[in-house]
Protein backbone atom coordinates (compact mmCIF):
# COMPACT_ATOMS: atom_id res chain seq x y z
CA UNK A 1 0.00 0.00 0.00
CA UNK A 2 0.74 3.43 -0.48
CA UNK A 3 1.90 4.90 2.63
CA UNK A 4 0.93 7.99 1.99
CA UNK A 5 -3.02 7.02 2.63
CA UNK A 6 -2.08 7.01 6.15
CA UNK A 7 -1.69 10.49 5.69
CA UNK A 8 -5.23 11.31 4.70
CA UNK A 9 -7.39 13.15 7.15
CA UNK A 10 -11.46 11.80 7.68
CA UNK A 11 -13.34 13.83 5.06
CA UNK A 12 -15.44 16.80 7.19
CA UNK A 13 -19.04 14.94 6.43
CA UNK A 14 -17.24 11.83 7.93
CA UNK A 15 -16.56 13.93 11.04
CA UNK A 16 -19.92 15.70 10.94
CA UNK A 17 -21.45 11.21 11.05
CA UNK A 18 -19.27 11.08 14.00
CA UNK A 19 -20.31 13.68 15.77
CA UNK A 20 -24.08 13.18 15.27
CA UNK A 21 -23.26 9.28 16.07
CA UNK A 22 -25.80 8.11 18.46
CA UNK A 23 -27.59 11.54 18.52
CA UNK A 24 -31.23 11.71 17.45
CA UNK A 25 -32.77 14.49 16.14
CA UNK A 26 -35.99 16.67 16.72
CA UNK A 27 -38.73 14.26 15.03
CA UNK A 28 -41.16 17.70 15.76
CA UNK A 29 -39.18 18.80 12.82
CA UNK A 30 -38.91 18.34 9.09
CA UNK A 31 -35.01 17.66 8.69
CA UNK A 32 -32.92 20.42 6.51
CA UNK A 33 -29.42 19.82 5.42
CA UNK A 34 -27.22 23.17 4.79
CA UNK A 35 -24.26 21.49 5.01
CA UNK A 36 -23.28 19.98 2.00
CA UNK A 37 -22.82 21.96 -1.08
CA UNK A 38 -24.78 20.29 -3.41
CA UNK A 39 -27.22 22.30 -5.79
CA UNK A 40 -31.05 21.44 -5.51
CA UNK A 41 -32.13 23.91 -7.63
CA UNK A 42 -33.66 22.28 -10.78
CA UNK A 43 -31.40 21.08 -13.96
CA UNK A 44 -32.10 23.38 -17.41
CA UNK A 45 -34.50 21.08 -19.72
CA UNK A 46 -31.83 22.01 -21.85
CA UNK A 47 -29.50 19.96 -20.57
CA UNK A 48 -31.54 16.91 -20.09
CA UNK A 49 -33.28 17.39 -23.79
CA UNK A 50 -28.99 17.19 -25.26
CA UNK A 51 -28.50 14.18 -22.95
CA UNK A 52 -31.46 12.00 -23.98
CA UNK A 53 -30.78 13.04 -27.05
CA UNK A 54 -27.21 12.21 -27.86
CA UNK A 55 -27.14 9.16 -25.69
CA UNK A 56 -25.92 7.26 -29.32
CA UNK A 57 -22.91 8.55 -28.32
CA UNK A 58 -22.61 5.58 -25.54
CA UNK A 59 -21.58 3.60 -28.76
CA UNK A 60 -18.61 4.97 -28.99
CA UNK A 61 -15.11 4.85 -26.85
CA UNK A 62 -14.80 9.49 -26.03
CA UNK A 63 -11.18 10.80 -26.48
CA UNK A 64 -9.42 12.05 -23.39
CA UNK A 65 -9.39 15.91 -25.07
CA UNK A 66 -12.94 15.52 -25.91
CA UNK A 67 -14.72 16.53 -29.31
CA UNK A 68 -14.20 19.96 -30.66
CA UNK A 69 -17.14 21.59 -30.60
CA UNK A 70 -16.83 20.97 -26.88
CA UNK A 71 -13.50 22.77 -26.60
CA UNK A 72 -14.93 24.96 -28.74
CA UNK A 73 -17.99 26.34 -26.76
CA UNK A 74 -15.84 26.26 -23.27
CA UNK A 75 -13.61 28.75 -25.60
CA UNK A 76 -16.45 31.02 -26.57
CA UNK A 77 -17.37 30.66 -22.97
CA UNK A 78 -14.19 32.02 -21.57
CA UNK A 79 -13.82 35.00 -23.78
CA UNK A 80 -17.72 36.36 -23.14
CA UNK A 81 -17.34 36.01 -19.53
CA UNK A 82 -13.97 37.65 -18.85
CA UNK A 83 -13.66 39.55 -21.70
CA UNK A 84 -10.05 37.90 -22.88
CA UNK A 85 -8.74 36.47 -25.62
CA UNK A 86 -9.89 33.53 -27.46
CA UNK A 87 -7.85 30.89 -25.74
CA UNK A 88 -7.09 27.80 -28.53
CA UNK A 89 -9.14 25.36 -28.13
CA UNK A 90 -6.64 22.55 -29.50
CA UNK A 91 -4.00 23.54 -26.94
CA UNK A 92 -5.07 25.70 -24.11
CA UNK A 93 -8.55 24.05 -23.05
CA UNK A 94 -8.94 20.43 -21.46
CA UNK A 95 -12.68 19.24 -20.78
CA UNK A 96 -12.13 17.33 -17.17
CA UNK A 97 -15.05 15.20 -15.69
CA UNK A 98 -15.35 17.80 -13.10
CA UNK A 99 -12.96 19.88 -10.98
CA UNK A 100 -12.69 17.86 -8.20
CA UNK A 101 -10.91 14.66 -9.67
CA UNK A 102 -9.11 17.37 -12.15
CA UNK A 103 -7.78 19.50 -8.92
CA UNK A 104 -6.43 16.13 -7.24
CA UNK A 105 -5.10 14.52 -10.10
CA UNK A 106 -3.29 17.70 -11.15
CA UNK A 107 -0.74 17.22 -7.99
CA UNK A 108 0.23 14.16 -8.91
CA UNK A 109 1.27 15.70 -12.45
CA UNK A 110 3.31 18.84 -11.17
CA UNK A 111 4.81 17.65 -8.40
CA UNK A 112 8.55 16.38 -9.42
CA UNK A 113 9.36 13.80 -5.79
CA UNK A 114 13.03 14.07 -7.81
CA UNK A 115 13.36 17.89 -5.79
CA UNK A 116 13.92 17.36 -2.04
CA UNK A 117 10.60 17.94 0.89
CA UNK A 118 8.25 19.30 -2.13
CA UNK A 119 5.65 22.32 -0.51
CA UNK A 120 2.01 22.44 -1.37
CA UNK A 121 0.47 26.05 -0.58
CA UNK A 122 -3.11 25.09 0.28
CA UNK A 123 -5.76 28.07 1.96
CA UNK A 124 -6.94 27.62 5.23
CA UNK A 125 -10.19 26.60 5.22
CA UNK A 126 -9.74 24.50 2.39
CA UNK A 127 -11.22 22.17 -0.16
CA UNK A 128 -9.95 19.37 1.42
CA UNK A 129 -8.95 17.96 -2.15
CA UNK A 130 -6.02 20.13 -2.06
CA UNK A 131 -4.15 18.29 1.16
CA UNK A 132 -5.09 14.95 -0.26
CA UNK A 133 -3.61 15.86 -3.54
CA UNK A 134 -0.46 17.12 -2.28
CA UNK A 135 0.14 14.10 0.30
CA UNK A 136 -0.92 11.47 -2.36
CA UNK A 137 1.43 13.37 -5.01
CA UNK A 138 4.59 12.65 -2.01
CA UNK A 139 4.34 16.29 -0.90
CA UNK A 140 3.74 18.25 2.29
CA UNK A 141 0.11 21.06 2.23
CA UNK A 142 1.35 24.91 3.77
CA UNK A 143 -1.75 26.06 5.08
CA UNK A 144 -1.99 29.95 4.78
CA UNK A 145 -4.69 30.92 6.66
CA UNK A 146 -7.86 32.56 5.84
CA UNK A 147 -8.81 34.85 8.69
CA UNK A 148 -11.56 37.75 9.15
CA UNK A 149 -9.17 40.50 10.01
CA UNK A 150 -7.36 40.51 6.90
CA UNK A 151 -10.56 39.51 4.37
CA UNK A 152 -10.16 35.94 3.86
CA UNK A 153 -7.23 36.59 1.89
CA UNK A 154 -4.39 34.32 1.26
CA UNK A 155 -1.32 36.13 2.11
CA UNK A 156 1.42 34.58 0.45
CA UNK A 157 3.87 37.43 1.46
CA UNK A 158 4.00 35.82 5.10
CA UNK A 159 5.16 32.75 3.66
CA UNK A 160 8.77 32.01 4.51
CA UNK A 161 11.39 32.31 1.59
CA UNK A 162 13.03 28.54 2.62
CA UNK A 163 9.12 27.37 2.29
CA UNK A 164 8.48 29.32 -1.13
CA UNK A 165 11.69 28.12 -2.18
CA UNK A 166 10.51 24.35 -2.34
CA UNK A 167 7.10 25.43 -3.49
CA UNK A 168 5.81 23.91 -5.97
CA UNK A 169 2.20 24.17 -6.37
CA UNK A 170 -0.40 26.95 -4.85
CA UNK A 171 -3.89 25.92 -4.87
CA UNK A 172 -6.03 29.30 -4.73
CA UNK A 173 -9.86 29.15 -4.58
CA UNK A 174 -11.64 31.82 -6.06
CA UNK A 175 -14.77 33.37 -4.87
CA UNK A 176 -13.76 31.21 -2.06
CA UNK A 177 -14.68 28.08 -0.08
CA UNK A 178 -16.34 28.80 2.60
CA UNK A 179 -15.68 32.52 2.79
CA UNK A 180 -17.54 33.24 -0.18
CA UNK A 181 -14.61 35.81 -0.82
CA UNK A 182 -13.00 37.33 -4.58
CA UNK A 183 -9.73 37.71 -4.95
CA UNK A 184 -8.70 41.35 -5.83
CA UNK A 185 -6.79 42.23 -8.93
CA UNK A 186 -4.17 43.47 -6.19
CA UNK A 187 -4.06 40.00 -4.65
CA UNK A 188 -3.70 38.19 -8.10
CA UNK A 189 -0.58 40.51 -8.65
CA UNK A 190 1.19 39.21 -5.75
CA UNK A 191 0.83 35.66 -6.30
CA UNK A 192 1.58 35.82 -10.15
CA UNK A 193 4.95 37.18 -8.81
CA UNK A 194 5.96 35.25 -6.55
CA UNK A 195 5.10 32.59 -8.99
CA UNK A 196 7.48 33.96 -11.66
CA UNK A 197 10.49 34.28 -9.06
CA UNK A 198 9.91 30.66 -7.44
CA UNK A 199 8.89 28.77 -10.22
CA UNK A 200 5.56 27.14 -8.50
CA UNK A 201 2.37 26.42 -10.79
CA UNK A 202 -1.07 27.77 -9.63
CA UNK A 203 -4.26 26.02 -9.61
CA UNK A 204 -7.29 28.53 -9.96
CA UNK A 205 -9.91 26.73 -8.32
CA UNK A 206 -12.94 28.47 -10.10
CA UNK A 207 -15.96 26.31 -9.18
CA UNK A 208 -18.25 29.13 -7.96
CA UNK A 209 -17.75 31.74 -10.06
CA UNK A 210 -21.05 31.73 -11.79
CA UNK A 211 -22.89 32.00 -8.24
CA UNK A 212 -22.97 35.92 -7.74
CA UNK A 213 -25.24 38.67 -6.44
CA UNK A 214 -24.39 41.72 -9.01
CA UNK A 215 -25.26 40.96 -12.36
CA UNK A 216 -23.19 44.17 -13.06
CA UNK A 217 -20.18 43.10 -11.11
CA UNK A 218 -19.05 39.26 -11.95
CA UNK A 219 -15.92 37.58 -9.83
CA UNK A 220 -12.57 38.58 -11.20
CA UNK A 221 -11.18 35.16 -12.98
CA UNK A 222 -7.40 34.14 -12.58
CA UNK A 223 -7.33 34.31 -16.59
CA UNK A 224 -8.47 37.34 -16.53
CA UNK A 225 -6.35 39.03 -13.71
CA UNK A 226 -3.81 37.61 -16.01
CA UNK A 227 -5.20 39.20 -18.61
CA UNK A 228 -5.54 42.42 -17.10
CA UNK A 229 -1.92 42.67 -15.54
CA UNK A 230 -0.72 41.93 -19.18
CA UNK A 231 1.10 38.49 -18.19
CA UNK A 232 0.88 35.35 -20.23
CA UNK A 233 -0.47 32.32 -18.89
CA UNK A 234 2.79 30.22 -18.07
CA UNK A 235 2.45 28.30 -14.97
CA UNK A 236 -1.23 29.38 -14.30
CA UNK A 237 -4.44 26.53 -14.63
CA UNK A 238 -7.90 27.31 -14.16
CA UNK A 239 -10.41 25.01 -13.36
CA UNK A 240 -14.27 25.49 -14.00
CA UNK A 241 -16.85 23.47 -13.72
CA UNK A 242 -21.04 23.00 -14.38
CA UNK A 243 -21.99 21.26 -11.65
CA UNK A 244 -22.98 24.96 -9.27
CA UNK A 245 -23.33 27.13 -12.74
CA UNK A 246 -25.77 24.91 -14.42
CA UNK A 247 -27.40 22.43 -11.21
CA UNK A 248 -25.65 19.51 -12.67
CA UNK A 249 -23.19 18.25 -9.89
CA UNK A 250 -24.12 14.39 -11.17
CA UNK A 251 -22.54 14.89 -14.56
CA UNK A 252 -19.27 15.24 -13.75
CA UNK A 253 -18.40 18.14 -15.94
CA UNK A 254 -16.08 21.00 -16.11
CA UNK A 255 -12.34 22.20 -17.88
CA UNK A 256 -8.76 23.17 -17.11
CA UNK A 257 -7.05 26.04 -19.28
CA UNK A 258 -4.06 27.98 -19.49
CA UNK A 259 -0.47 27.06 -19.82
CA UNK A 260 -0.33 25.09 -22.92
CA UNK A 261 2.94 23.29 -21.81
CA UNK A 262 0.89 22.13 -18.78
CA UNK A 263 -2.17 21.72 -20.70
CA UNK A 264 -0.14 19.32 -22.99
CA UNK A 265 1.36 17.31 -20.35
CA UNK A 266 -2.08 16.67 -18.75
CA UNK A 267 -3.61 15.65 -21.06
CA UNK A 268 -1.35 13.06 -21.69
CA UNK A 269 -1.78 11.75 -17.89
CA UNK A 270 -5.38 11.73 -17.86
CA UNK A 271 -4.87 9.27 -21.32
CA UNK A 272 -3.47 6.73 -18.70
CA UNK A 273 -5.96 7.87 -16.15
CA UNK A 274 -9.15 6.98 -18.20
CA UNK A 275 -10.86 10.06 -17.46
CA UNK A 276 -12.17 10.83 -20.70
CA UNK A 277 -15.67 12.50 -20.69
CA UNK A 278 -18.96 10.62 -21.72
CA UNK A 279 -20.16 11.54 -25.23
CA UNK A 280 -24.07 12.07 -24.33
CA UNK A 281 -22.19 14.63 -21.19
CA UNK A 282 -19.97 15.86 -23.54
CA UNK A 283 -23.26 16.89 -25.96
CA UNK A 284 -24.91 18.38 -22.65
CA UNK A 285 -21.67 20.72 -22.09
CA UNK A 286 -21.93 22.23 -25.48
CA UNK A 287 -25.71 22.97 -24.40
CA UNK A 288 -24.86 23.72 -20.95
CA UNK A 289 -21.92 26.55 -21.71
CA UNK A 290 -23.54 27.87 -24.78
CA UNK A 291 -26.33 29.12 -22.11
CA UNK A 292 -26.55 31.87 -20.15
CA UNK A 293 -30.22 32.49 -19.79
CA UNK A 294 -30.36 29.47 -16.88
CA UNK A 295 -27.51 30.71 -15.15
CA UNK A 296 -28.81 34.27 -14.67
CA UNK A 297 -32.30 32.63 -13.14
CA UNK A 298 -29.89 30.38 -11.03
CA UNK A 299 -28.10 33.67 -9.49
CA UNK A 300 -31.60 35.21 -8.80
CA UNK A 301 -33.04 32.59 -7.02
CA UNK A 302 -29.72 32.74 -4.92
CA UNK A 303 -29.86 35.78 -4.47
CA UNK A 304 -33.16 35.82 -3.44
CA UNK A 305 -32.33 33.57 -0.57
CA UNK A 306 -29.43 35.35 0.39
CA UNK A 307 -31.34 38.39 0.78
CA UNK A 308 -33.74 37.36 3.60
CA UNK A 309 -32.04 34.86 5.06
CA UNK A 310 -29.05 37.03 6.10
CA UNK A 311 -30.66 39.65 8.06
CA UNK A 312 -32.34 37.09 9.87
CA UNK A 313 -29.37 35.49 11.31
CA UNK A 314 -27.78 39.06 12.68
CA UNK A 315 -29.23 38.31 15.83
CA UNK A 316 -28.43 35.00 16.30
CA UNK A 317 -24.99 34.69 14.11
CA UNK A 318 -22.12 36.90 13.24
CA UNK A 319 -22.52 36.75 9.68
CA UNK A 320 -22.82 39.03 6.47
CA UNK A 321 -23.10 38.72 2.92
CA UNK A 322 -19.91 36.67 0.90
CA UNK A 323 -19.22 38.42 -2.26
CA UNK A 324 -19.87 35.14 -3.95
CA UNK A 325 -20.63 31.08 -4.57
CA UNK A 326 -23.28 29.66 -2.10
CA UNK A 327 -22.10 29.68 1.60
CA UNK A 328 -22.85 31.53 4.79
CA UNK A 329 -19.63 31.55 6.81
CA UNK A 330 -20.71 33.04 9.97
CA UNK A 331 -19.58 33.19 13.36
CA UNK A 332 -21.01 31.36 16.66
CA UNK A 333 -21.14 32.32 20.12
CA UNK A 334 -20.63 29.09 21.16
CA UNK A 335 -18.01 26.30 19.91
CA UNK A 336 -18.39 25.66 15.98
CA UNK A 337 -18.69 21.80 17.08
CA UNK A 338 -21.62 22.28 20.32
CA UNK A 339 -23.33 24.77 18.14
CA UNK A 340 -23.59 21.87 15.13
CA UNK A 341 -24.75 19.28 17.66
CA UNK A 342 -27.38 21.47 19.39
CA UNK A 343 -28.44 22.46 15.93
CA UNK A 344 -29.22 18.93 14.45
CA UNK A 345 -30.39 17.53 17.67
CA UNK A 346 -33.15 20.24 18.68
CA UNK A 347 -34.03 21.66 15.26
CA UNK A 348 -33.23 18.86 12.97
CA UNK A 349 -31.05 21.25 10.81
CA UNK A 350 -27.29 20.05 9.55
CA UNK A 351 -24.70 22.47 9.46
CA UNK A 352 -20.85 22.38 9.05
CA UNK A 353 -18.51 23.04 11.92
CA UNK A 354 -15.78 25.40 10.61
CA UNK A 355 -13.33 23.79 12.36
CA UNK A 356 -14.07 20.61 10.18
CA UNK A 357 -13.12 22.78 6.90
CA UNK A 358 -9.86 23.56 8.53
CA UNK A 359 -6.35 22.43 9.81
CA UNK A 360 -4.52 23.85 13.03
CA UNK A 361 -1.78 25.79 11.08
CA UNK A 362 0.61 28.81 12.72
CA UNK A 363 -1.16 28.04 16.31
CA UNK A 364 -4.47 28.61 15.00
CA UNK A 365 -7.64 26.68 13.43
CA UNK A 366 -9.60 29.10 11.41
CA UNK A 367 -12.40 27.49 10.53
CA UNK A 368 -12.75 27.37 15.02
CA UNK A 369 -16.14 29.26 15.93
CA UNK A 370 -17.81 29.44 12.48
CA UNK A 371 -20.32 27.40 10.93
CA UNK A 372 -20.91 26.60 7.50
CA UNK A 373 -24.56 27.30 5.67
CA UNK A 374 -24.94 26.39 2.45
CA UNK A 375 -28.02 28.21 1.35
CA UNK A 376 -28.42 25.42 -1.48
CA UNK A 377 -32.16 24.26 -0.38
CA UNK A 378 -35.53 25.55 -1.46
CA UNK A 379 -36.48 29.29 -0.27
CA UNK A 380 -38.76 28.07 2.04
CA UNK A 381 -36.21 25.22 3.60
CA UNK A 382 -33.42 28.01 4.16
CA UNK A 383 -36.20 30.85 5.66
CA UNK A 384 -37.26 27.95 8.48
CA UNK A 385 -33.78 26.89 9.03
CA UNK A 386 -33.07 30.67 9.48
CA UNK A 387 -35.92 30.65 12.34
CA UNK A 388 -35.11 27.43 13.64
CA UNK A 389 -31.49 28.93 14.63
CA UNK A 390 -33.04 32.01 15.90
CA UNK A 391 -34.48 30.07 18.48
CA UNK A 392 -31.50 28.09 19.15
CA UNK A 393 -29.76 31.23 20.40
CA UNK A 394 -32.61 32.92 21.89
């Protein structure tokens, strides 16, 4: 076996089992589950009318790169939304079936075990993805952490030159997980630097940057800072996906673009890997990113929730709007942990403990004393969960 399994950490929903083990909820309540995100808003007809109706393509073995017309419409997709360049489809774009297995497997392509004690630079909270990909890959997660007082950012300036010096991959999530916050134009800056000087590749995790609140005012992309700060794309991968854009997290659907050298040297992994994307899916893309008019309904009803829900929790939580994706990361009065417990056990409602999201890192957990709300159930659902914690810390 692999001894670097041993390394891998319980998965936070394992945790959240563990903690509710033996515990049984409020039957005078209807359960509601905030704290997975997973979309339960409906999928387009759209979608499901190019799925039915390319499932022919089940005859047929897909290629690992995927047709071109797929390529093609993630292309067309990139350039409307951010306003960029037409990336090439042949070389630049890889369809991926969806960013999580892309985001781990991409470790074990970058990380060269020939260089001595290999760094991962991971936030904190985290995707927990990222630490399994770097110990799986043979190297060792940095956790920068993500704290209040300075925005949620990631600052890579306070990481030490002996650390950045063995760095060779920076996983940065964008609006982030659980934060909800956008990395400024600013903050891009300072990572693309440090990049350039140390040599490291960046991995743009971009899964929720179709959930926003501003029609007016999208989430600044990594290919766009890019873009913007008039930098090519070497050593700089983005990673997209349908599943929260389009309600479609069981089709396993989404890209990596950027560096072609990278891009080419992927791709030619994921041919061992098997990875390559179902045909009917790959049909069901094209629909999916050529669409726009579903994913502007999908921010309002959002929104929506976002709007009343929030307010409602001021008394209760500390907690305020993210500038992005799906998630209420708010602050408890009481331990992150007690406060889940109490939670599922009087009300019936599931919530994340922060903590769970998090590693101890620099004499701190981060994720300690919040809670994670993912506003992903109907209106209705997320209004009585709202009251439903009022009373808990009434």
């Amino acid at each position: 076996m692999n001894p670097n399994l041993n390394l891998l950490q319980p998965y936070p929903f394992q945790r959240l089992r563990d903690l509710f083990k033996g515990v049984t909820p409020n039957a005078d309540y209807a359960a509601i589950n905030l704290s997975i995100g997973e979309p339960k808003h409906a999928t387009p007809q759209l979608i499901k009318d190019a799925l039915v109706n390319n499932l022919a393509g089940l005859a047929s073995y897909p290629t690992t790169i995927g047709v071109p017309a797929l390529r093609e419409a993630i292309s067309h997709w990139i350039t409307r939304r951010y306003n960029v360049p037409v990336l090439n489809p042949e070389t630049a774009i890889l369809p991926v079936t969806g960013s999580r297995e892309a985001l781990f497997a991409f470790a074990q392509v970058i990380i060269d075990n020939t260089k001595p004690n290999p760094v991962v630079i991971s936030p904190n909270p985290f995707y927990q993805i990222y630490e399994g990909a770097a110990f799986l890959a043979g190297a060792t997660p940095y956790f920068l952490n993500t704290l209040p007082e300075n925005q949620h950012a990631m600052d890579f300036e306070s990481v030490p030159v002996d650390v950045l010096n063995r760095t060779q991959l920076a996983y940065v999530c964008s609006p982030g997980n659980p934060s909800g916050k956008v990395m400024t134009l600013a903050q891009w800056k300072t990572i693309f630097e440090l990049s350039d000087k140390y040599g490291f590749v960046i991995a743009a995790d971009e899964c929720y940057s179709e959930i926003y609140f501003n029609e007016k005012n999208p989430p600044l992309g990594a290919l766009q800072a890019a873009y913007l700060l008039g930098r090519s794309h070497a050593n700089l991968i983005v990673f997209s996906s349908l599943s929260k854009r389009s309600n479609v997290p069981g089709m396993r659907s989404g890209f990596v673009a950027g560096d072609e050298k990278i891009i080419e040297k992927f791709a030619l992994y994921r041919t061992y890997h098997g990875c390559a994307m179902n045909p009917a899916v790959q049909a069901a893309s094209i629909a999916a990113w050529n669409d726009e008019a579903h994913v502007i309904e999908n921010r309002r009803l959002y929104a929506e929730k976002f709007k009343i829900v929030t307010p409602m929790l001021n008394d209760a939580l500390q907690v305020e709007m993210p500038d992005a994706a799906f998630y209420l990361w708010a602050r408890s009065n009481i331990p992150d942990t007690e406060f889940a417990l109490k939670l599922y056990r009087d009300f019936n409602v599931t919530v994340l403990p922060g903590s769970y999201l998090a590693r101890e890192a620099h004499g701190v957990n981060p994720g300690e004393g919040f809670v994670r709300l993912a506003l992903v159930a109907s209106l209705d659902e997320c209004i009585d969960a709202a009251k439903r914690i009022q009373q808990l810390s009434s």
